[in-house]
Structure formats: C-alpha cells, structure tokens
Protein backbone atom coordinates (compact mmCIF):
# COMPACT_ATOMS: atom_id res chain seq x y z
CA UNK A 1 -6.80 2.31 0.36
CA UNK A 2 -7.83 1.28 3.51
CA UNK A 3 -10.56 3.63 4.62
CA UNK A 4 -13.58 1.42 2.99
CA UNK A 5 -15.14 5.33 2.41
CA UNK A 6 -14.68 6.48 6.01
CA UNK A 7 -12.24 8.76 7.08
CA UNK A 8 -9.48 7.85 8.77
CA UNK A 9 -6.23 10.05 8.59
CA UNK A 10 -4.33 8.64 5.76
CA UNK A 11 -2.75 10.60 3.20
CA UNK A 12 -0.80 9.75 0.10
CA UNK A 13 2.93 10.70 -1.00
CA UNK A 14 3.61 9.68 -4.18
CA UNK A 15 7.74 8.48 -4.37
CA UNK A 16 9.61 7.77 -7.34
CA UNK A 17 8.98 4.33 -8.77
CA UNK A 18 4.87 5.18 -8.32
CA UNK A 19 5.20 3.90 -5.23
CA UNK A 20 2.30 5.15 -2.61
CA UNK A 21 3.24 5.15 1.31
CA UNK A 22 0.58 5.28 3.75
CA UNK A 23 0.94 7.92 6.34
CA UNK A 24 -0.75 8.76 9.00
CA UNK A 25 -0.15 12.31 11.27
CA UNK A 26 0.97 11.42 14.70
CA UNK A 27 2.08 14.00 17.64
CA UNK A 28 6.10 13.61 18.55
CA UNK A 29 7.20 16.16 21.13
CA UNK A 30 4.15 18.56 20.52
CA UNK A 31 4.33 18.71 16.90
CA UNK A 32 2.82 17.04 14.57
CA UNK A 33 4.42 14.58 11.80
CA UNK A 34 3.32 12.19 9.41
CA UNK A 35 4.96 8.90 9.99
CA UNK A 36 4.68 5.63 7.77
CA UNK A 37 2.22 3.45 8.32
CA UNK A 38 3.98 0.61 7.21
CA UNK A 39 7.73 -0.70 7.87
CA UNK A 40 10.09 -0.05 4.72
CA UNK A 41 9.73 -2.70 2.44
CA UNK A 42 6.45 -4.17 3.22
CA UNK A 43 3.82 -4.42 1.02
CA UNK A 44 1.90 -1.48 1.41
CA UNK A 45 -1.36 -3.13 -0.60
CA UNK A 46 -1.78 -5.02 2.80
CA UNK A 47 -3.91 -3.44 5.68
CA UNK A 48 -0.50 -2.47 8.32
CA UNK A 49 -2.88 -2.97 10.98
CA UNK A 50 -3.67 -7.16 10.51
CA UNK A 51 -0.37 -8.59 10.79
CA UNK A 52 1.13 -10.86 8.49
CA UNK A 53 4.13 -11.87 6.89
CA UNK A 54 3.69 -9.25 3.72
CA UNK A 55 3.67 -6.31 6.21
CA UNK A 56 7.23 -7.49 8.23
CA UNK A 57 8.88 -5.61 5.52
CA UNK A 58 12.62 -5.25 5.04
CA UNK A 59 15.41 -5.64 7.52
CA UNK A 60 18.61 -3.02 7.59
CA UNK A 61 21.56 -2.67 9.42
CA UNK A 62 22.18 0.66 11.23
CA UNK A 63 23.35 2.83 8.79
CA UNK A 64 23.23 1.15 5.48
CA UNK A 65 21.23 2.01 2.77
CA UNK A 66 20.52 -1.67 1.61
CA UNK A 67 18.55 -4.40 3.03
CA UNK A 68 20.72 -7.22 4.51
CA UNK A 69 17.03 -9.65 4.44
CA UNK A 70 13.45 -9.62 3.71
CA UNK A 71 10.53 -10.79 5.80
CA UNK A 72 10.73 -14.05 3.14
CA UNK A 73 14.54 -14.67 4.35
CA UNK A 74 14.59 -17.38 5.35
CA UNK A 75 15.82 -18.10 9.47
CA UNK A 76 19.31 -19.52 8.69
CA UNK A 77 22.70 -17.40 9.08
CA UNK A 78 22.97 -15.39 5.74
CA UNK A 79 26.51 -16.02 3.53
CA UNK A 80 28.54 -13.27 3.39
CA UNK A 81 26.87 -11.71 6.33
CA UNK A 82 28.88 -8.46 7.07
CA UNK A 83 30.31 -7.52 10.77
CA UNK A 84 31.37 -4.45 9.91
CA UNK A 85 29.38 -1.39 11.90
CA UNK A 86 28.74 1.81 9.84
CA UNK A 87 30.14 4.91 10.91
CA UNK A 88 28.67 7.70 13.43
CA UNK A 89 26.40 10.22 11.26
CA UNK A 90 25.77 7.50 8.25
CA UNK A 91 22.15 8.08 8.83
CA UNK A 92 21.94 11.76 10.52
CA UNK A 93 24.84 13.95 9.50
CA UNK A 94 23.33 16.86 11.86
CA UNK A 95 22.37 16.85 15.22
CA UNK A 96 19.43 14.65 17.28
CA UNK A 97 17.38 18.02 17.45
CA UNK A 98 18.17 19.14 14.22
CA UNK A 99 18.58 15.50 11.79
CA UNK A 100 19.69 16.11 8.33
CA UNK A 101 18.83 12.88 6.14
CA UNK A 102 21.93 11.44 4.24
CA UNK A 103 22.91 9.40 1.39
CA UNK A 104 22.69 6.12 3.47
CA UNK A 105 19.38 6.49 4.45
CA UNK A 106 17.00 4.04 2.83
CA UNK A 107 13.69 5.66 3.56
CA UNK A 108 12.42 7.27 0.13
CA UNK A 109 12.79 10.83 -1.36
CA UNK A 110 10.58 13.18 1.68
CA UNK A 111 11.38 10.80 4.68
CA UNK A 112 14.31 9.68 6.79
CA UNK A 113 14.71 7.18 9.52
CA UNK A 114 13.85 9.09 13.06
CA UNK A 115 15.57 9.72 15.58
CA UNK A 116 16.36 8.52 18.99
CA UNK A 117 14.35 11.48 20.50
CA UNK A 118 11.22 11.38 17.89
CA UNK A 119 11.02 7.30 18.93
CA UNK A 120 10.50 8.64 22.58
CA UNK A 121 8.32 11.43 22.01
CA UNK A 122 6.05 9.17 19.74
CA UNK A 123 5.80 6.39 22.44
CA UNK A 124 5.57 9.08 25.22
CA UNK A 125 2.16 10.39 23.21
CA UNK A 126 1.12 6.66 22.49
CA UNK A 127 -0.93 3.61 25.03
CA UNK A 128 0.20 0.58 23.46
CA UNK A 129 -1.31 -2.77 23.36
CA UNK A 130 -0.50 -6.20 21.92
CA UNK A 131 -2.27 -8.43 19.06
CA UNK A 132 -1.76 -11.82 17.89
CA UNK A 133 0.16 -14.79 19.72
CA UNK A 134 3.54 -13.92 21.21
CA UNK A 135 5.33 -17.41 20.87
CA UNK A 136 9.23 -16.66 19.43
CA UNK A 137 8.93 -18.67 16.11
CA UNK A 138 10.40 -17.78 12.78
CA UNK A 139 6.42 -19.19 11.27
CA UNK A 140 4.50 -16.50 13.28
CA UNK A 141 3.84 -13.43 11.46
CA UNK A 142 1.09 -12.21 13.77
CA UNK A 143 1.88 -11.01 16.46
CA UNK A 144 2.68 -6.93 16.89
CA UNK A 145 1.87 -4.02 19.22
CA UNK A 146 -0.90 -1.07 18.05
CA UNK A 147 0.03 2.44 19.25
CA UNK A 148 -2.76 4.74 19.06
CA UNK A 149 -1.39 8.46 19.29
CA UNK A 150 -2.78 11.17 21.56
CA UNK A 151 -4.22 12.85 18.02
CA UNK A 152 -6.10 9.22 17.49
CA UNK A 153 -3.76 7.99 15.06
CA UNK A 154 -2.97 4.42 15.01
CA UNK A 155 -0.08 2.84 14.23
CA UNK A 156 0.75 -0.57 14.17
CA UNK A 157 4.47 -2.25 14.24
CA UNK A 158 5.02 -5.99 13.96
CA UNK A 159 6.84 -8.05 16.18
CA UNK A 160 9.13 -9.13 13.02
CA UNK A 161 12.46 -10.00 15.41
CA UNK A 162 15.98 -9.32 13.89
CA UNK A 163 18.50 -10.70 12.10
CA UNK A 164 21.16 -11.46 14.42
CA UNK A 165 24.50 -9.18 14.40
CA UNK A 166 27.27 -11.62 13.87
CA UNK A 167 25.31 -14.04 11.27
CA UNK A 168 22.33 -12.90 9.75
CA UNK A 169 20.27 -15.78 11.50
CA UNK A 170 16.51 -14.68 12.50
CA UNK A 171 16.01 -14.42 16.22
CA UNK A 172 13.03 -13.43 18.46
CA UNK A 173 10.34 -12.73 15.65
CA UNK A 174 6.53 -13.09 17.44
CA UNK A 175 8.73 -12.30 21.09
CA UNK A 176 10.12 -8.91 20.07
CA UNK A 177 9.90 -5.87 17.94
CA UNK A 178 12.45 -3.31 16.65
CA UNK A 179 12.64 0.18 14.36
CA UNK A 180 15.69 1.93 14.27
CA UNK A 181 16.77 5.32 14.90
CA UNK A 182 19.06 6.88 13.10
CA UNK A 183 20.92 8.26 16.61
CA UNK A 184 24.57 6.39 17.75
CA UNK A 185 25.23 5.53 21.63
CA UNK A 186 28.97 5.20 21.71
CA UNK A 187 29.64 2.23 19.63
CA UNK A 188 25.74 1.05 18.73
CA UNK A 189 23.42 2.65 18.00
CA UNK A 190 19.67 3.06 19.30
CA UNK A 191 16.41 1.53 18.89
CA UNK A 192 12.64 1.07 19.16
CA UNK A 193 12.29 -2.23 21.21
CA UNK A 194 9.06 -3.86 22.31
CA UNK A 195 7.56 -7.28 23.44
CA UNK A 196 4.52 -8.56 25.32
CA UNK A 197 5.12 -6.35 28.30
CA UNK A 198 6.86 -3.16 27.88
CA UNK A 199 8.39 -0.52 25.29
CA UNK A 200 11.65 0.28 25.04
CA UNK A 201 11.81 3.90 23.33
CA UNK A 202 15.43 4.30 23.81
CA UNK A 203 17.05 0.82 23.75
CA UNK A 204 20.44 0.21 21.95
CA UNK A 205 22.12 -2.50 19.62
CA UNK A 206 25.31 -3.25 18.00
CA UNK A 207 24.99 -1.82 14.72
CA UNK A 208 25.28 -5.09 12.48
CA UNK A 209 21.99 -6.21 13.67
CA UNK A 210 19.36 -5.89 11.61
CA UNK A 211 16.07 -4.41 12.19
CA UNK A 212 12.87 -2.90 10.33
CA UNK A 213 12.93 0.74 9.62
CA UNK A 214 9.68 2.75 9.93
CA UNK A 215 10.09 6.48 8.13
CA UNK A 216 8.92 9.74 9.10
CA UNK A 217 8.23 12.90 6.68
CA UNK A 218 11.64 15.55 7.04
C-alpha cells in the first residue's frame, strides 16, 4: 500500500475480518521476524511512518485481550476503570525463550505480543531517532521515534503516552512511548519505553496501565 511501485519490504497477511497488517522483516537476536508495522488498532490505511492520531492505535492493559481506550479516548479518567492486574502467563503461557500465544492475547490469528527478550534484541539491532515535536499534550499526535533495523527495515512507533494505571486518564502522549511485552517482573510486567533521549528495551509497569501493543509473527 505504501510502496508507490518501489520496493520496500512489506508483505501482506491476510486475518480474519479481511483485515491486511503491514509487516515488515526485522532481525531480533539473529533471526529474522516479521513484526507489525503498525500498533494494534490503528488504522492501517495510514502511512505508520507520518504520525498522526489514526496510527496511535489501541491501548491494552497487560494481559487482557480487550482494549481499555482508543487513540480517540478522550484524556479524562475512564468510568469503570479496572485496578485489577491480570495474572502471570495471561499473555505467554510458556517460557521467555520459548512464548506460546494464549487466549488473552489480542494480536490477530499468526501473531502474539513479544516478549521482553525480542523488545531487546529488536532495539539492540535498531539506531533510533526522533520525529515530530516532543511537547507532553493529549492534542499532539506527531511526535514518535523511527527504528531502522540492521536488515534496513524501518519501523516507526508513536509517542502515543498511556492511560494511567489507577484511572484510565491519558498521561505523557508526545513525551513518551510504550509497547508491551508479554513477559511479568514480579508483580508488573515489562515494557518498550522511549522518549526524546533514550530507549528503554526492558522497562517495567504495573500491569493496569495501559499501553499500545505492536505484534510479531509466532
């Protein structure tokens, strides 16, 4: 859709519904794997690498198979709003080297939320830079960091901020970035972090949060 005739790494994976995720091959810990190139729930007509609200997609808390907010949510605390963390293995009932995709997770039929250890392997094989204006407001919808993979592959996450764990309300979106993994650290669980200045590959949050979710192929 988005190769205007040239070629440029993306592949199509048709999921139930007729939906069509971008993907794009990217090296993680010396293999190869075909990652999303868009966060879960986004509109995948839009180009994933010009930032804007359409492309935010979904927000999820760690793992739950429903979205607690969309990127049209908007900032306030959410009603209902639940405090209540999932249990260990609701996204990965095997082991970090060996992930086995459950019921929970809400990536589509051929994908699964990655790991703690894929996150770091990707960001170890990415440079990383920042786009847009990083200014913390709920109204800014572009600003985002592009990873471009050792293969060439580029990638680009927004910096869509969270939904904050206790409430629901929308915090740090145009300061910070998350994707989660699907990986518990004692009582939370981690995360892909980013802002204006570093990467966090192996950052953790209480699991209520709620964050985007970016899929990679089983």
């Amino acid at each position: 859709m988005y190769s205007k005739g040239e070629t440029c790494g993306f592949t199509r994976t048709v999921q139930p519904g007729g939906s069509f995720p971008d993907v794009v091959p990217v090296v993680i810990n010396g293999q190869t794997r075909q990652m999303m190139t868009h966060n879960l729930g986004a509109d995948t007509s839009q180009d994933p690498n010009v930032p804007n609200q359409a492309i935010m997609g979904n927000y999820y808390q760690w793992g739950k198979l429903n979205p607690v907010a969309t990127a049209y949510t908007n900032a306030n605390a959410i009603s209902g709003w639940s405090t209540a963390s999932a249990a260990d293995g609701a996204w990965n009932s095997g082991t970090v080297a060996v992930p086995v995709k459950t019921a929970n997770d809400p990536c589509p039929s051929g994908f699964r939320v990655p790991t703690q250890n894929e996150w770091a392997g990707f960001n170890t094989a990415s440079t990383s830079t920042i786009i847009g204006t990083w200014n913390d407001s709920s109204t800014n919808f572009n600003a985002a960091r592009k990873f471009v993979n050792s293969n060439g592959s580029t990638l680009t996450i927004p910096a869509a901020g969270s939904r904050l764990y206790s409430t629901g309300a929308l915090v740090s979106r145009a300061n910070n970035g998350y994707c989660w993994s699907s990986t518990e650290n004692s009582t939370r669980a981690y995360n892909l972090e980013f802002g204006n200045i570093s990467v966090l590959p192996a950052d953790y949050s209480v699991r209520t949060y709620g964050f985007p979710v970016r899929c990679i192929n089983q």
